[in-house]
N, C-alpha and C. Protein backbone atom coordinates (compact mmCIF):
# COMPACT_ATOMS: atom_id res chain seq x y z
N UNK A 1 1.80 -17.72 -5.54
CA UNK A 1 2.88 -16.81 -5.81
C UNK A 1 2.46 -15.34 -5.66
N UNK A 2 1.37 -15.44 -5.91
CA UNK A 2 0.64 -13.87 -5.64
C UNK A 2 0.68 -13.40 -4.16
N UNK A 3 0.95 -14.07 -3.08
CA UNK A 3 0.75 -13.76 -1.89
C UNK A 3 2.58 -13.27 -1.26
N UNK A 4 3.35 -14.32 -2.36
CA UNK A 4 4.69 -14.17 -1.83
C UNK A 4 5.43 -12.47 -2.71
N UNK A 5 4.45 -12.08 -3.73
CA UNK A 5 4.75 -11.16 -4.43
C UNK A 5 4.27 -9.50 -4.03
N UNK A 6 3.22 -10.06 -3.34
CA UNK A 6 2.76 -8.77 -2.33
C UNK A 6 3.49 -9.10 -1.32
N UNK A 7 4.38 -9.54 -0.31
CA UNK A 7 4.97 -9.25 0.80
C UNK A 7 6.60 -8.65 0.01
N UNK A 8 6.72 -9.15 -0.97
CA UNK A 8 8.35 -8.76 -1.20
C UNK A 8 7.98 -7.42 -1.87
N UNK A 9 7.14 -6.98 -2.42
CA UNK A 9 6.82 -5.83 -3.09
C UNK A 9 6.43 -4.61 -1.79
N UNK A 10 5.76 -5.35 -0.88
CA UNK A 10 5.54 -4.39 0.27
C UNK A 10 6.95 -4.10 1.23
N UNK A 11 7.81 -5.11 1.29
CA UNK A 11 9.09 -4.89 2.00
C UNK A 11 9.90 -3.85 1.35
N UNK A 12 9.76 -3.95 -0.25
CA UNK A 12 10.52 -3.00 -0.85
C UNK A 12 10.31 -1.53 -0.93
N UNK A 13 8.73 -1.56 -1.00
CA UNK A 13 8.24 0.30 -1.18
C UNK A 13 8.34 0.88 0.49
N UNK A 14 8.05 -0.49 1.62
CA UNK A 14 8.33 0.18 2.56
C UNK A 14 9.76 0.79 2.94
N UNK A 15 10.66 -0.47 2.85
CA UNK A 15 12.15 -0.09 3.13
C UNK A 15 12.76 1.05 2.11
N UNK A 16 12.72 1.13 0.97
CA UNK A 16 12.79 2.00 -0.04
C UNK A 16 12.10 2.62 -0.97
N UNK A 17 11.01 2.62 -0.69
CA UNK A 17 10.15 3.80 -1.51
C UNK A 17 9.34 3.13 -3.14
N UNK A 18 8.36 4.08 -3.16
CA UNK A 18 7.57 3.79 -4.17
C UNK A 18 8.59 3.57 -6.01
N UNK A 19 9.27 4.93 -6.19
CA UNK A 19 10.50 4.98 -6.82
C UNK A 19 11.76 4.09 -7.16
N UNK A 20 12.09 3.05 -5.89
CA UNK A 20 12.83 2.40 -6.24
C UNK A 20 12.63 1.34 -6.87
N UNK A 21 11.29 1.10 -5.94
CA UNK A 21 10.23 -0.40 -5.89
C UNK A 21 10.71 -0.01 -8.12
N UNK A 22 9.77 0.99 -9.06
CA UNK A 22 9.78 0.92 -10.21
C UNK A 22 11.00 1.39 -10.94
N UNK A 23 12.05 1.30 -10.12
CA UNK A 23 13.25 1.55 -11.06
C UNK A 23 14.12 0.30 -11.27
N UNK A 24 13.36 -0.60 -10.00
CA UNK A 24 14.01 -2.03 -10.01
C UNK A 24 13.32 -3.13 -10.99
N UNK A 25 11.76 -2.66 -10.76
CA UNK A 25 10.90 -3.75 -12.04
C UNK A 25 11.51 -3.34 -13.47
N UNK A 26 12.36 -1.96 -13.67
CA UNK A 26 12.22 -2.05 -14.80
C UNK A 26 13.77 -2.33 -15.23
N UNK A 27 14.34 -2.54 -14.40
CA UNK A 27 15.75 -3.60 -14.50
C UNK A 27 15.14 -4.81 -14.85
N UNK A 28 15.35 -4.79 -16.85
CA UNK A 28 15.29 -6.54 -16.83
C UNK A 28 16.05 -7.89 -16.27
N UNK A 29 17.01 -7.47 -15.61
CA UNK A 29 17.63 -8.37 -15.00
C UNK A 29 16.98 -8.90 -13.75
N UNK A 30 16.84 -7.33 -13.45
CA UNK A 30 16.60 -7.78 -11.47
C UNK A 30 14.23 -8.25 -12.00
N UNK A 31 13.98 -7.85 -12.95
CA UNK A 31 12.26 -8.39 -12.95
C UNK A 31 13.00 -9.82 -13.20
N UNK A 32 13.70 -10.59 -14.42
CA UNK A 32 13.70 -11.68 -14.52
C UNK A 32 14.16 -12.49 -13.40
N UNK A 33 15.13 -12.28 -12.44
CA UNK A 33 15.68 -12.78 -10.97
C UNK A 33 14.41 -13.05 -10.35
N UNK A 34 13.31 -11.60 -9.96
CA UNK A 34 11.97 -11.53 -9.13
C UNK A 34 10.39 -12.86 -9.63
N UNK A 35 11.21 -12.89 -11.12
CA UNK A 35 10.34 -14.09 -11.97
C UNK A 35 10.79 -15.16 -11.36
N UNK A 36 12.54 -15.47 -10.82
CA UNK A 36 12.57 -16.48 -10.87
C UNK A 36 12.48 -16.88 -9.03
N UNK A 37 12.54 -15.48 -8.45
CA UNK A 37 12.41 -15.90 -6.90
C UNK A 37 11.10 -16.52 -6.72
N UNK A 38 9.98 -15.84 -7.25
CA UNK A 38 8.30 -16.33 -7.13
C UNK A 38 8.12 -17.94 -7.55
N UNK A 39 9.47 -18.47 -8.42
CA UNK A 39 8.90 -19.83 -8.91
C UNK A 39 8.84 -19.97 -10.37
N UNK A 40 8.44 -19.27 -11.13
CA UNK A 40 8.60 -19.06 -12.61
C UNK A 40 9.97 -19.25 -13.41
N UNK A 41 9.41 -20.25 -14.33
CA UNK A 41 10.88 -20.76 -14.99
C UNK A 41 11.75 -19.35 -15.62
N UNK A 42 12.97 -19.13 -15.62
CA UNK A 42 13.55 -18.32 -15.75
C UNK A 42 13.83 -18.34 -17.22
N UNK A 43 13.64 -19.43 -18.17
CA UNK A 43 14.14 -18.99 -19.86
C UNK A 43 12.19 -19.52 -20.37
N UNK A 44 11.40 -18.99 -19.51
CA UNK A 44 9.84 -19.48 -20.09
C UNK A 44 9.99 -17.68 -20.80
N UNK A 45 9.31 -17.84 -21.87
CA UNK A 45 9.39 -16.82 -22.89
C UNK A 45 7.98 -16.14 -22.36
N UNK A 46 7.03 -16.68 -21.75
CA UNK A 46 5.97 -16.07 -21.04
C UNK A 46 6.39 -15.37 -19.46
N UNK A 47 7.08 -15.37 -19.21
CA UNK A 47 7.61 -14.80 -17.60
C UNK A 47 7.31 -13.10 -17.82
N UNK A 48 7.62 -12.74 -18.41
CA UNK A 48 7.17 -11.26 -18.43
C UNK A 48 5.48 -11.03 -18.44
N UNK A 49 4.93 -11.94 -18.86
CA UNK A 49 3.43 -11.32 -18.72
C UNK A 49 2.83 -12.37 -17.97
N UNK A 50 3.42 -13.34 -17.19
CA UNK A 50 3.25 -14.32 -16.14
C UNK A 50 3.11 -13.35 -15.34
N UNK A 51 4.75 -12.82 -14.16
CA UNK A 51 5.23 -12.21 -13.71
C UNK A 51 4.16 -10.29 -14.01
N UNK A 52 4.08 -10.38 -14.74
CA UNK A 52 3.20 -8.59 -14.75
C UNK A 52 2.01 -8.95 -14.31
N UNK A 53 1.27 -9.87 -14.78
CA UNK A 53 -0.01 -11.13 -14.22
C UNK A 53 -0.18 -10.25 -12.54
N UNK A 54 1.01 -11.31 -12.34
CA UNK A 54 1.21 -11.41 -10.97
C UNK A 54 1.28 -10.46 -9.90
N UNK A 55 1.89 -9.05 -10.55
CA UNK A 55 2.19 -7.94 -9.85
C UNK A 55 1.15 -7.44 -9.51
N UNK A 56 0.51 -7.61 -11.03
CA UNK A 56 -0.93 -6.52 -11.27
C UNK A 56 -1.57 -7.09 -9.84
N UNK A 57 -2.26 -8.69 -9.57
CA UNK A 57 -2.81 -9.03 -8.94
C UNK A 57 -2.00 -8.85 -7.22
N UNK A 58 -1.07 -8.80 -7.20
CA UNK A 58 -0.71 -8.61 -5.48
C UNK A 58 -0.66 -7.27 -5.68
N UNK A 59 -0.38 -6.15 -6.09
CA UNK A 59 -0.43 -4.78 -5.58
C UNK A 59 -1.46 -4.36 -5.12
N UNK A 60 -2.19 -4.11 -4.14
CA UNK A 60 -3.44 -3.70 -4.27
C UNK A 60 -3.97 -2.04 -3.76
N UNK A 61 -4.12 -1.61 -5.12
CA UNK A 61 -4.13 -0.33 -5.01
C UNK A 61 -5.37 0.53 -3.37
N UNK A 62 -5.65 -0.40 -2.40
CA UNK A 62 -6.27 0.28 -1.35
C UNK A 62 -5.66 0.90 -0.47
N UNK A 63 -4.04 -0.06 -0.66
CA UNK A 63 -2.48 0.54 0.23
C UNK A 63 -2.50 1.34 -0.29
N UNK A 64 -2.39 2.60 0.63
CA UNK A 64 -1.47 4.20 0.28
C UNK A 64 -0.18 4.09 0.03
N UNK A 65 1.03 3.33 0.44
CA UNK A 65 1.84 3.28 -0.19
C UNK A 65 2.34 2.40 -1.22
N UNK A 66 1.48 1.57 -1.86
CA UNK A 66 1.56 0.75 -3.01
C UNK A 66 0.53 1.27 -3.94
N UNK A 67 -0.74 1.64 -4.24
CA UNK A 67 -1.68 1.79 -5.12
C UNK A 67 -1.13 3.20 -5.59
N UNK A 68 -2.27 3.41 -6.75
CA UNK A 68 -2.15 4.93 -7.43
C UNK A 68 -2.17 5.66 -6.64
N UNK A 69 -2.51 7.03 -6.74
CA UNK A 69 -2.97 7.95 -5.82
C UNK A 69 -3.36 8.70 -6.82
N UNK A 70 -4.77 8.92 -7.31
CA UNK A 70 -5.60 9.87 -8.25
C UNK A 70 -5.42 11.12 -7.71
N UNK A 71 -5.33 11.85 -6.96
CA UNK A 71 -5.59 13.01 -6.14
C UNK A 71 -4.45 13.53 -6.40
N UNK A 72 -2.93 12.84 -6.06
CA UNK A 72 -1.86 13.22 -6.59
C UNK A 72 -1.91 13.89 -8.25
N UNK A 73 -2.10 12.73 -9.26
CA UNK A 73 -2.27 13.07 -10.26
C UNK A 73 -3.15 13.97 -10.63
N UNK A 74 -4.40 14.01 -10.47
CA UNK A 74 -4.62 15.19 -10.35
C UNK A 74 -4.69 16.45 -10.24
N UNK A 75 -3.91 17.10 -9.06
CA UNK A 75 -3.09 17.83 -8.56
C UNK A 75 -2.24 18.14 -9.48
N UNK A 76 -1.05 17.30 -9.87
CA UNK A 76 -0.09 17.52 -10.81
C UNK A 76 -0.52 18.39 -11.91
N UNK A 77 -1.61 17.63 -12.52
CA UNK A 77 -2.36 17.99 -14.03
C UNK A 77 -2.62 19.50 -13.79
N UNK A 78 -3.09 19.71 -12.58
CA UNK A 78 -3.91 20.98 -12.45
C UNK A 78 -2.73 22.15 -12.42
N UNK A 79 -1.64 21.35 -11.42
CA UNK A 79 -0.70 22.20 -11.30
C UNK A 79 0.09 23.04 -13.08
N UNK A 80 0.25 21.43 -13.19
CA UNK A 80 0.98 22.07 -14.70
C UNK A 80 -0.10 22.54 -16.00
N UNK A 81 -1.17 22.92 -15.97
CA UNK A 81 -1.95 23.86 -16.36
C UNK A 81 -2.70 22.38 -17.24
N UNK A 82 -3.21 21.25 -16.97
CA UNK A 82 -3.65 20.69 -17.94
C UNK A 82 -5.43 20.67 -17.62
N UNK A 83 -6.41 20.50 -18.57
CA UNK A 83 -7.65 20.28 -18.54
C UNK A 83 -8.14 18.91 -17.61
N UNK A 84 -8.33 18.89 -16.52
CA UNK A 84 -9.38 18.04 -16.01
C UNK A 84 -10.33 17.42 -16.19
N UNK A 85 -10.85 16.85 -16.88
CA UNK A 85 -12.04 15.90 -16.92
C UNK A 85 -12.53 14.71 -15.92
N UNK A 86 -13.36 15.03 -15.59
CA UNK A 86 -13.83 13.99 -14.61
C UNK A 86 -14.80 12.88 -15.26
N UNK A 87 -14.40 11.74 -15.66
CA UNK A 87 -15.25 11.14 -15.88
C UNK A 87 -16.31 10.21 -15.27
């Protein structure tokens, strides 16, 4: 399910953006639907941390348009006057 969750997650940030991709996970409707497209029983009381499991493991932050981007954040921090630490 991890393999079918990185191609539908990559169709989405490509066709519509990083933004939509997380305005849609956080529609509990449309995450529980995405629980139930992957295969995951739809009234399993574990599907939310099945399903987050799952995301965590197909996103893989080496894609530029799926992973973090530290440099961004960064940037931001610096911009809006915050302390940097590099750890």
């Amino acid at each position: 399910m991890v393999k079918l969750a990185h191609e539908i997650t990559t169709i989405i940030i490509d066709e519509y953006g990083r933004d939509e991709f997380l305005r849609r996970i956080s529609d509990p409707y449309w995450f529980q639907a995405l629980g139930c497209v992957l295969g995951y029983d739809w009234h399993s009381s574990g599907v939310t941390t099945v399903l987050t499991g799952v995301l965590k493991s197909a996103i893989k932050p080496d894609q530029p348009q799926i992973g973090e981007q530290p440099d961004e954040f960064r940037h931001l921090g610096i911009c809006l006057g915050f302390q940097i630490l590099l750890i």
